[in-house]
C-alpha atoms as a PDB file:
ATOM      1  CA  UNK A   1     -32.472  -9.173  -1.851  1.00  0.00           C
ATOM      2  CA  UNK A   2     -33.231  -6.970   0.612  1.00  0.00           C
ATOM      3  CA  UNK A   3     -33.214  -8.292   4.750  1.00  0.00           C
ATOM      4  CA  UNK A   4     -33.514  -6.196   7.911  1.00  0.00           C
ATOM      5  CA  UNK A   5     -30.092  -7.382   8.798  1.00  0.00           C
ATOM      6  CA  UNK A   6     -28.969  -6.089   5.460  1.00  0.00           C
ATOM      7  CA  UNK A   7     -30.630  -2.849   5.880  1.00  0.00           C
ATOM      8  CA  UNK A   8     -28.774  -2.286   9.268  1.00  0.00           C
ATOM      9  CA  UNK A   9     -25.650  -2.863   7.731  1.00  0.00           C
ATOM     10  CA  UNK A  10     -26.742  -0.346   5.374  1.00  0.00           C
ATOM     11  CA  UNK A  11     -27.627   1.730   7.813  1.00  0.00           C
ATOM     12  CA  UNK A  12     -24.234   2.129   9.713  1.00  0.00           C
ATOM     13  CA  UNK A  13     -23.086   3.541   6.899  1.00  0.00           C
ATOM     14  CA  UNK A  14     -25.479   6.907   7.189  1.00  0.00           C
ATOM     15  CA  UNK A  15     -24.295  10.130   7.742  1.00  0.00           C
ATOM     16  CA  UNK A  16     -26.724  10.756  10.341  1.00  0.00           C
ATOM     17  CA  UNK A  17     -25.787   9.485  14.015  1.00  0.00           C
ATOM     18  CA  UNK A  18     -29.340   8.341  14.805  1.00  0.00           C
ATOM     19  CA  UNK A  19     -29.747   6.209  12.045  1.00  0.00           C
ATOM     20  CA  UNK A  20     -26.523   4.529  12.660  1.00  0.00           C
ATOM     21  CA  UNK A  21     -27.077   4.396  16.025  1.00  0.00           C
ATOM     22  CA  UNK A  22     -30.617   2.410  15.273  1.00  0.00           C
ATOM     23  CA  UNK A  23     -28.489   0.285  12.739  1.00  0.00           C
ATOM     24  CA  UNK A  24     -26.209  -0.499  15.722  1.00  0.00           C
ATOM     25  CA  UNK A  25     -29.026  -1.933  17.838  1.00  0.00           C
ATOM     26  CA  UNK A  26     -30.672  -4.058  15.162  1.00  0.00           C
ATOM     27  CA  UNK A  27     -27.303  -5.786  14.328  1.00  0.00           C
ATOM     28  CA  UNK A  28     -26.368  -5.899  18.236  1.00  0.00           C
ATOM     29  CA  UNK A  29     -29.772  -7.466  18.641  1.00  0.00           C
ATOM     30  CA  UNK A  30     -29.749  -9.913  15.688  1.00  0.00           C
ATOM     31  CA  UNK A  31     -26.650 -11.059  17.176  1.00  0.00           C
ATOM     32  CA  UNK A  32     -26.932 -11.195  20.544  1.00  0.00           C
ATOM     33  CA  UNK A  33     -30.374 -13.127  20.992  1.00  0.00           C
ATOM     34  CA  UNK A  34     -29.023 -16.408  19.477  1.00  0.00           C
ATOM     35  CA  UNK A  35     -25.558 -16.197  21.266  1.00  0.00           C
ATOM     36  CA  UNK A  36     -27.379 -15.600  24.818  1.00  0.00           C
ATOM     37  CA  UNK A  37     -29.633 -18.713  23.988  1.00  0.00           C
ATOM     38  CA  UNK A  38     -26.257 -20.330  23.246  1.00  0.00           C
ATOM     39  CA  UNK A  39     -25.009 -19.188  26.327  1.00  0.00           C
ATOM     40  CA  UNK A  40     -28.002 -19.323  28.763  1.00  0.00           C
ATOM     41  CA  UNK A  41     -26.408 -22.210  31.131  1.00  0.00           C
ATOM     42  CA  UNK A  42     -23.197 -21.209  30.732  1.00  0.00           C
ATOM     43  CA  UNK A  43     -24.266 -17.825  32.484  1.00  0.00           C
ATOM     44  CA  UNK A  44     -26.147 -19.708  34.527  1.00  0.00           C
ATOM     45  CA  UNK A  45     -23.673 -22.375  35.701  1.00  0.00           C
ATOM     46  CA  UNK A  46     -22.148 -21.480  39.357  1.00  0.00           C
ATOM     47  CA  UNK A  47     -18.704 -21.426  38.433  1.00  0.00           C
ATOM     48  CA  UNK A  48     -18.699 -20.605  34.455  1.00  0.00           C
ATOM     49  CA  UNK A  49     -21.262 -17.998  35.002  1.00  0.00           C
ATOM     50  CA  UNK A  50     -18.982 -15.663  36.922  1.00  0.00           C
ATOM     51  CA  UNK A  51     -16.331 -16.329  34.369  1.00  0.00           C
ATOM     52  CA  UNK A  52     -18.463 -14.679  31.520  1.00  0.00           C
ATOM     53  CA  UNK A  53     -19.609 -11.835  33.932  1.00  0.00           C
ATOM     54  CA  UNK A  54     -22.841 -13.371  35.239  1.00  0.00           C
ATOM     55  CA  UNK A  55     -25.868 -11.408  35.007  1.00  0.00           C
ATOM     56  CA  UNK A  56     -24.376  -8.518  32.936  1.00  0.00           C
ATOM     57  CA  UNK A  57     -22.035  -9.772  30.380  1.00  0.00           C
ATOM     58  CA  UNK A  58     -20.400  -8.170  27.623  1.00  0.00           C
ATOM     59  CA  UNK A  59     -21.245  -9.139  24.591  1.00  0.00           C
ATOM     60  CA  UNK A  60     -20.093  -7.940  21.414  1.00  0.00           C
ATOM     61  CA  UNK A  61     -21.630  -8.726  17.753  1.00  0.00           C
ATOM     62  CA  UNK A  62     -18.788  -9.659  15.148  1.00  0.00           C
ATOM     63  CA  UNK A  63     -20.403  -8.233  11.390  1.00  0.00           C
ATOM     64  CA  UNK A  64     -18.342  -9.867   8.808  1.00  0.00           C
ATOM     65  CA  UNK A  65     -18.367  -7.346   5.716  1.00  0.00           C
ATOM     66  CA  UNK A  66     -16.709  -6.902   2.647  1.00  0.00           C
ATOM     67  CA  UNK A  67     -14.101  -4.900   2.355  1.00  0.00           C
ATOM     68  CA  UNK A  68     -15.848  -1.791   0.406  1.00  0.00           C
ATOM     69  CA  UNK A  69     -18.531  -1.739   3.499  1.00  0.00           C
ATOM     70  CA  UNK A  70     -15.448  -1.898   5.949  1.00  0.00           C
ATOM     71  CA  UNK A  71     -14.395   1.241   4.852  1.00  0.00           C
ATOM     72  CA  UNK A  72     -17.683   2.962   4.214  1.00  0.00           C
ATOM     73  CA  UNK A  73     -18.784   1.989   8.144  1.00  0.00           C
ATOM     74  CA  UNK A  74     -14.903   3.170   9.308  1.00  0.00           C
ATOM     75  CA  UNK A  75     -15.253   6.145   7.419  1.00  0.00           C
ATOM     76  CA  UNK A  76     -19.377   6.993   8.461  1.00  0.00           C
ATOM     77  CA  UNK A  77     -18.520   6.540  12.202  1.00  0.00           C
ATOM     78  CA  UNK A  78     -14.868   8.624  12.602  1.00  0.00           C
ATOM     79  CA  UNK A  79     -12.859   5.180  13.211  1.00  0.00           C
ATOM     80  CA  UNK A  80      -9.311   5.710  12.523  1.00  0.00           C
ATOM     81  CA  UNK A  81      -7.768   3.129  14.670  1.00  0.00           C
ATOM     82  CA  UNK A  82      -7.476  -0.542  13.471  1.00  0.00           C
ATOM     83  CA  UNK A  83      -7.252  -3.568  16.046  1.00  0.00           C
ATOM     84  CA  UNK A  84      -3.587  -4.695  15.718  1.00  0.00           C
ATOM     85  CA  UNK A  85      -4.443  -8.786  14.888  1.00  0.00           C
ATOM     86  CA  UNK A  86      -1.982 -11.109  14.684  1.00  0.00           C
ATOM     87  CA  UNK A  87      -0.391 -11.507  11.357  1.00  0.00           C
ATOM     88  CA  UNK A  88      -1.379 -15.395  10.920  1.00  0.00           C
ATOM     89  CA  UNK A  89      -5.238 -14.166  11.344  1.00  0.00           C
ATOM     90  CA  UNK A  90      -6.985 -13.108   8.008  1.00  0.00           C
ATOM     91  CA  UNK A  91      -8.666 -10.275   9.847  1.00  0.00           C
ATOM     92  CA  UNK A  92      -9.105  -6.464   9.575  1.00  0.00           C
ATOM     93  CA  UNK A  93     -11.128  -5.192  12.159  1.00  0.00           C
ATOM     94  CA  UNK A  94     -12.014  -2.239  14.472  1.00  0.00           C
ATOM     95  CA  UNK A  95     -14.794  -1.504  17.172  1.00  0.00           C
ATOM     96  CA  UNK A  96     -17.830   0.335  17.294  1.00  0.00           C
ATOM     97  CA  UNK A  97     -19.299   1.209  21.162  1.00  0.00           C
ATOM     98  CA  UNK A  98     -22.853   2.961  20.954  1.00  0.00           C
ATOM     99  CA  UNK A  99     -25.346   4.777  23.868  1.00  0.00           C
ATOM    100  CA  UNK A 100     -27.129   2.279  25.135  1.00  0.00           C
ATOM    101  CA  UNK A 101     -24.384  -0.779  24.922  1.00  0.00           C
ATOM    102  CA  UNK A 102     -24.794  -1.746  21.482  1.00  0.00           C
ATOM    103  CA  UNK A 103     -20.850  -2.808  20.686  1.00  0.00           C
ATOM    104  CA  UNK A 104     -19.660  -3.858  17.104  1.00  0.00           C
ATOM    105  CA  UNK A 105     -16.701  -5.926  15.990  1.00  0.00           C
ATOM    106  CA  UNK A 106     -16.548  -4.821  12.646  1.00  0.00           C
ATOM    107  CA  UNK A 107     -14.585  -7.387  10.379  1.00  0.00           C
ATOM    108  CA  UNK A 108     -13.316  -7.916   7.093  1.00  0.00           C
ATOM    109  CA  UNK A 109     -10.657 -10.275   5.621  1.00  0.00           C
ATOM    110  CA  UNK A 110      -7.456  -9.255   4.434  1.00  0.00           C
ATOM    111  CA  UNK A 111      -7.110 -11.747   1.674  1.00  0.00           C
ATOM    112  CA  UNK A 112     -11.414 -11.502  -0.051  1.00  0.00           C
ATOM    113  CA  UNK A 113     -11.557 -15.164  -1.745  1.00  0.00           C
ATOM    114  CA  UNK A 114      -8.388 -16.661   0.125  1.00  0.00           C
ATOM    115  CA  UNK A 115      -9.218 -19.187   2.423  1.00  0.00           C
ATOM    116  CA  UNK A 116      -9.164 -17.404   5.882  1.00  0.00           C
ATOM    117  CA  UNK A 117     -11.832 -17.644   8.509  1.00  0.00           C
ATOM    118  CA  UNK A 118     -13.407 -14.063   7.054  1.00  0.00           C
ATOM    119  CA  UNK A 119     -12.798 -14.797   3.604  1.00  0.00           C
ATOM    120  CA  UNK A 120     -14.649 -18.244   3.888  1.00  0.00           C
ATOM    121  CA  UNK A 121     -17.631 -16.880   5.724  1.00  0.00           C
ATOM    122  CA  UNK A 122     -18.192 -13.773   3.691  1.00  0.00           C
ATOM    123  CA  UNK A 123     -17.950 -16.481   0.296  1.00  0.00           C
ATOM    124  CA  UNK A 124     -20.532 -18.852   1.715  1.00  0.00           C
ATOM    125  CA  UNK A 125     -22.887 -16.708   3.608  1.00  0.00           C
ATOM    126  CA  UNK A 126     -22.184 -12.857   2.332  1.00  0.00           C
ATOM    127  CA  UNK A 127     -22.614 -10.090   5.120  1.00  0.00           C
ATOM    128  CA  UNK A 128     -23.796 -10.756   8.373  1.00  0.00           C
ATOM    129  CA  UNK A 129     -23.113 -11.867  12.112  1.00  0.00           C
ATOM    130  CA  UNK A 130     -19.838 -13.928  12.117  1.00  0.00           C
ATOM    131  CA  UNK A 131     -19.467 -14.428  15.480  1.00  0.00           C
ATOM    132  CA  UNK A 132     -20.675 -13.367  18.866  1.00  0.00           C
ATOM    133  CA  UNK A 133     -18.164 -12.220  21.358  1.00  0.00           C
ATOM    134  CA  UNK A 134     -18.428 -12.837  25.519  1.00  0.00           C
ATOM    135  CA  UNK A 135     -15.675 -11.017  27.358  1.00  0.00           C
ATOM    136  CA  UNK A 136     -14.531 -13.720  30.440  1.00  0.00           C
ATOM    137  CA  UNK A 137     -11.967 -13.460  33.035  1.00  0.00           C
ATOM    138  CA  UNK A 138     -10.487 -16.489  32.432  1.00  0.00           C
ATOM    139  CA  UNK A 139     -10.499 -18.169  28.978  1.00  0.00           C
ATOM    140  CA  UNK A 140      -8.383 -21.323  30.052  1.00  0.00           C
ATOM    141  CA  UNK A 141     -10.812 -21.860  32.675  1.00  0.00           C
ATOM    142  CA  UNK A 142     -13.716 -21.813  30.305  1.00  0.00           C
ATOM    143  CA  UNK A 143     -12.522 -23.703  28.130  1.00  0.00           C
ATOM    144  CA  UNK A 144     -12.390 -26.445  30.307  1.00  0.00           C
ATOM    145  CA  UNK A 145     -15.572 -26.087  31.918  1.00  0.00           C
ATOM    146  CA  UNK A 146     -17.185 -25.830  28.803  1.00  0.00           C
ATOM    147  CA  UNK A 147     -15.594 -29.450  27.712  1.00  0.00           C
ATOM    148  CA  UNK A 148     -15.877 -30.831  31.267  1.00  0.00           C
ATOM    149  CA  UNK A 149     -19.676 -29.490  31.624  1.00  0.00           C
ATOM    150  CA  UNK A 150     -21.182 -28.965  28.703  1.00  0.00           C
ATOM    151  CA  UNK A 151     -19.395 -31.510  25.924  1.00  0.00           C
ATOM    152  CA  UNK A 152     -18.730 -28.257  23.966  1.00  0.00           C
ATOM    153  CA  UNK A 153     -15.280 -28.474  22.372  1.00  0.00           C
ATOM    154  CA  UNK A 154     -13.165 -25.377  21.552  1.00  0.00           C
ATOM    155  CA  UNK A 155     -12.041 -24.890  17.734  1.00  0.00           C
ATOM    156  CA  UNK A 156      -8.726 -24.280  19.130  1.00  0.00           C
ATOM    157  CA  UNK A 157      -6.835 -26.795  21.310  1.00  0.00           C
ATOM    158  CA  UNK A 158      -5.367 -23.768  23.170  1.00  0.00           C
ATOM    159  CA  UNK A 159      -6.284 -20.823  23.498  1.00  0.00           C
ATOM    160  CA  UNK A 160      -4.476 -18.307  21.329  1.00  0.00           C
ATOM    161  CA  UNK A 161      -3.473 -14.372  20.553  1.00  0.00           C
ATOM    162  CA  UNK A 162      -6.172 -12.294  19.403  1.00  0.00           C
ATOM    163  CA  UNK A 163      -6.933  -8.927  18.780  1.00  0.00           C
ATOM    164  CA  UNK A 164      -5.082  -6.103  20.770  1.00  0.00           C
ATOM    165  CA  UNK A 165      -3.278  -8.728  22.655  1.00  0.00           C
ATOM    166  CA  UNK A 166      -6.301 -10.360  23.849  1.00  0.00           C
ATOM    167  CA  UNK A 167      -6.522 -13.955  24.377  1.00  0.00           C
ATOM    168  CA  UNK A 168      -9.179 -16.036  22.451  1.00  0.00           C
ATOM    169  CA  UNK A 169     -11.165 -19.541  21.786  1.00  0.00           C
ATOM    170  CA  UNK A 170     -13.981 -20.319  19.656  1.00  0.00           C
ATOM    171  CA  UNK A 171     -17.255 -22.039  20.286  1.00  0.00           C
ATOM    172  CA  UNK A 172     -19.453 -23.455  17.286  1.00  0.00           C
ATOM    173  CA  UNK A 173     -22.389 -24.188  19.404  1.00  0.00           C
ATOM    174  CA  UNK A 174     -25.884 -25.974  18.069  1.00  0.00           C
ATOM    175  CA  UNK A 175     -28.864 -24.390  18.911  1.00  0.00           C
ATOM    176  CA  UNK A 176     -32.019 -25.759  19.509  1.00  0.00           C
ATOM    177  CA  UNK A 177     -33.211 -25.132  16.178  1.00  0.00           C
ATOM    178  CA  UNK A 178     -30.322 -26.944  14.503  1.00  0.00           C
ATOM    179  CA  UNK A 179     -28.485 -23.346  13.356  1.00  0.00           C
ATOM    180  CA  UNK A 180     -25.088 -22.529  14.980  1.00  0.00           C
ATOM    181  CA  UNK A 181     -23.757 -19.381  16.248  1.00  0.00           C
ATOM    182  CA  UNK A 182     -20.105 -19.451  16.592  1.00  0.00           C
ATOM    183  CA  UNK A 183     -18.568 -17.675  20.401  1.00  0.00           C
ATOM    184  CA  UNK A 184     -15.835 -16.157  20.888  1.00  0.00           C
ATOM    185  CA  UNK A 185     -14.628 -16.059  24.446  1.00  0.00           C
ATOM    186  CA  UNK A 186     -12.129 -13.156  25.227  1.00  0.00           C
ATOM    187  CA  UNK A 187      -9.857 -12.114  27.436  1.00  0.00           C
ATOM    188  CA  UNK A 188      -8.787  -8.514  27.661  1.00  0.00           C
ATOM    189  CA  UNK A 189      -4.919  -7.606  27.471  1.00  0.00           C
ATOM    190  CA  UNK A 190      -3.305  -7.596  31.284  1.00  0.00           C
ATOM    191  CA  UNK A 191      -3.371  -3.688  31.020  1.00  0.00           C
ATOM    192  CA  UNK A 192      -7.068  -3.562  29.956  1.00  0.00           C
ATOM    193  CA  UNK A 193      -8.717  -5.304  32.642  1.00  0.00           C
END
């Protein structure tokens, strides 16, 4: 069955650089509205908000896909490079930046039906927004103002390695309608800044 979110998916797949680029902002947008909601007084908050960037964060959409879509998005949009992700991480990913903002986190799992963070989601929810990622200065710092301020508990205990020597945690936040959206807070490599 057919869903605007699955259509955009679809649609980053097109040979045709406005119709991708359309995709882009649909699955940016389908991503992003629940994750700011999430995040609304966390941006707001005087001492997390400049953490996350404040008024103008980054925020990038993470589209879990299987792995035939992974390479027909790759292929449709000229990516060659992969993110290098740590080896205990059942991830394959690279990034997508579009006019306009619009910036995909395209994933896939390494192992389809093992039992890795990818794997699981794409088995119990197919295609679709995995995560929602909020570039911050400072995870450590986050972290604990998130637990301190908010009662929102990181999935890690620590935060850990992620993707092109970033360093990550995880937020499965409620939202007011009782669905989640899970956050990833990042922080870029030392040379990246």
């Amino acid at each position: 069955m057919s869903s605007p979110l699955t259509d955009a998916i679809t649609g980053l797949t097109s040979p045709d650089a406005a119709a991708r680029l359309a995709a882009a902002n649909e699955v940016h947008a389908a991503g992003r509205k629940p994750a700011r909601e999430a995040a609304k007084a966390w941006l707001a908050d005087e001492e997390l908000g400049p953490l996350l960037l404040g008024s103008k964060p980054e925020i990038t959409v993470g589209l879990a896909v299987p792995r035939e879509t992974f390479a027909k998005i790759r292929a449709a949009n000229g990516v060659s490079r992969l993110a290098e992700v740590p080896s205990d991480q059942d991830a394959e990913e690279f990034e997508l930046h579009f006019a306009g903002g619009a910036s995909l986190d395209i994933l896939t799992s390494r192992a389809p039906g093992g039992d890795g963070a990818i794997a699981r989601y794409l088995e119990k929810f197919g295609e679709g927004v995995q995560q929602v990622e909020f570039r911050c200065t400072d995870v450590d710092r986050a972290t604990a103002i998130l637990k301190e301020k908010f009662g929102v508990a990181a999935i890690y205990p620590e935060t850990r390695p992620g993707a092109d020597s970033t360093r990550v945690n995880f937020f499965l936040v409620r939202l007011p309608d009782k669905s989640k959206v899970l956050i990833e807070l990042y922080e870029a490599a030392p040379n990246k800044k």
